[in-house]
Protein backbone atom coordinates (compact mmCIF):
# COMPACT_ATOMS: atom_id res chain seq x y z
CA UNK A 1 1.32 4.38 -21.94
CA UNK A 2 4.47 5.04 -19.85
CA UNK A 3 7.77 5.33 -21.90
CA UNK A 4 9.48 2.02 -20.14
CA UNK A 5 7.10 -0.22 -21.85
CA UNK A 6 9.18 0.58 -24.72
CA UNK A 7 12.68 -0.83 -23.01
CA UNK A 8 10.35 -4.33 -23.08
CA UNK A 9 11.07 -6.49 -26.37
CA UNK A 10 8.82 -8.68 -28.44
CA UNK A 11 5.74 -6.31 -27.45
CA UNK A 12 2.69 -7.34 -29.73
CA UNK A 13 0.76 -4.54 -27.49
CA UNK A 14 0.31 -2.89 -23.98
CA UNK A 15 -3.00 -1.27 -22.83
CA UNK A 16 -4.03 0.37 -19.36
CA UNK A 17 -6.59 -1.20 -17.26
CA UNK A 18 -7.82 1.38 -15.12
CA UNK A 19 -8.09 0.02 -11.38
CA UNK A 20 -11.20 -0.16 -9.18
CA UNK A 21 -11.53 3.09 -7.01
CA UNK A 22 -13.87 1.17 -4.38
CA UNK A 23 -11.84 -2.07 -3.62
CA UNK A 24 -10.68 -2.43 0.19
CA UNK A 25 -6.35 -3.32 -1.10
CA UNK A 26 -4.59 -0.24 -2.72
CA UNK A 27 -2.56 -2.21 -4.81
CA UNK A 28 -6.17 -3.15 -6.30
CA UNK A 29 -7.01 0.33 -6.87
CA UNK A 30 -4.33 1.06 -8.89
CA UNK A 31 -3.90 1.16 -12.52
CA UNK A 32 -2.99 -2.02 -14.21
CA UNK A 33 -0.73 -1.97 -17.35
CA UNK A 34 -1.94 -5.26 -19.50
CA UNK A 35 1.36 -6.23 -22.11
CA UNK A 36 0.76 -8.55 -24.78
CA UNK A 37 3.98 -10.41 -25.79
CA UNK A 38 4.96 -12.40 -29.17
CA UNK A 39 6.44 -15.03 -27.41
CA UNK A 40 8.80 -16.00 -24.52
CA UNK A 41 7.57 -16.88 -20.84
CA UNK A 42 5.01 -15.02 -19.32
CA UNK A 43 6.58 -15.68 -15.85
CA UNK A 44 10.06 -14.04 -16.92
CA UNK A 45 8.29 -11.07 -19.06
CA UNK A 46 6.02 -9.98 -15.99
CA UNK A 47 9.22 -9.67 -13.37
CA UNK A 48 10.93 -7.33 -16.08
CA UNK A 49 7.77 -5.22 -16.53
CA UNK A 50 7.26 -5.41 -12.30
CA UNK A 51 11.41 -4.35 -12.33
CA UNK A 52 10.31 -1.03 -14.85
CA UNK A 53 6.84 0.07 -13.26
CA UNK A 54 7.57 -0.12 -9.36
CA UNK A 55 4.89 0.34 -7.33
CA UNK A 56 2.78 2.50 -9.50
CA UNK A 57 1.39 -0.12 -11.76
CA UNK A 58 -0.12 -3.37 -11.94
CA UNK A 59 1.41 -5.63 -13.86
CA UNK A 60 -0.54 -8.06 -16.35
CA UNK A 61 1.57 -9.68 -18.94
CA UNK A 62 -0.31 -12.66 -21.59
CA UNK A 63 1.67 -14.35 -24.74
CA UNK A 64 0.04 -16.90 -27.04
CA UNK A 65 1.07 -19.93 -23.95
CA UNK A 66 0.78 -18.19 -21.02
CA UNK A 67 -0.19 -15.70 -18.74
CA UNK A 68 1.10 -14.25 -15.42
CA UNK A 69 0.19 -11.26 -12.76
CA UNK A 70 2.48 -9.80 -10.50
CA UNK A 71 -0.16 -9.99 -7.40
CA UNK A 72 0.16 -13.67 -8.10
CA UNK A 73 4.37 -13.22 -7.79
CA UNK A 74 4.20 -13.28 -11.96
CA UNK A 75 3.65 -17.45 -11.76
CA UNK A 76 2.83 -18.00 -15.01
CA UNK A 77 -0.18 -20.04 -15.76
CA UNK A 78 0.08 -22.40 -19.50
CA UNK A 79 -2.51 -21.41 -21.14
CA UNK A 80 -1.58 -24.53 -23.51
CA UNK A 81 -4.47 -27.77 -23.68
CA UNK A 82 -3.14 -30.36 -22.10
């Protein structure tokens, strides 16, 4: 796991995804680090994590309400019923 993960608070856990060698977009091919939060807003936690891994990394970032990717400009999607 890279060592800036650990600048990130309220981390429950953080895995690597590895990416897909044979997908036409680089930025799909690449490693994506997946970061399981306690709390807080998905949306705000994945710009952080996009700030700390450049371009070398994916970012995917969940917490128990939410869940937001930074190819989708870390929008975070409730994950709340309505």
């Amino acid at each position: 796991m890279p060592t800036w993960v650990k600048r990130l608070r309220d981390v429950k856990a953080a895995y690597i995804q590895p990416g897909n060698p044979e997908e036409a977009d680089p930025a799909d091919r690449r490693d994506s680090i997946q970061i399981e939060f306690t709390g807080g807003d998905a949306g705000q936690h994945c710009i952080a994590a996009r700030a700390l891994a450049g371009a070398e990394y994916g970012i995917i970032v969940t917490t128990p309400t939410g869940i937001a990717v930074d190819s989708n400009d870390c929008l975070s999607v409730n994950l709340e019923p309505s």
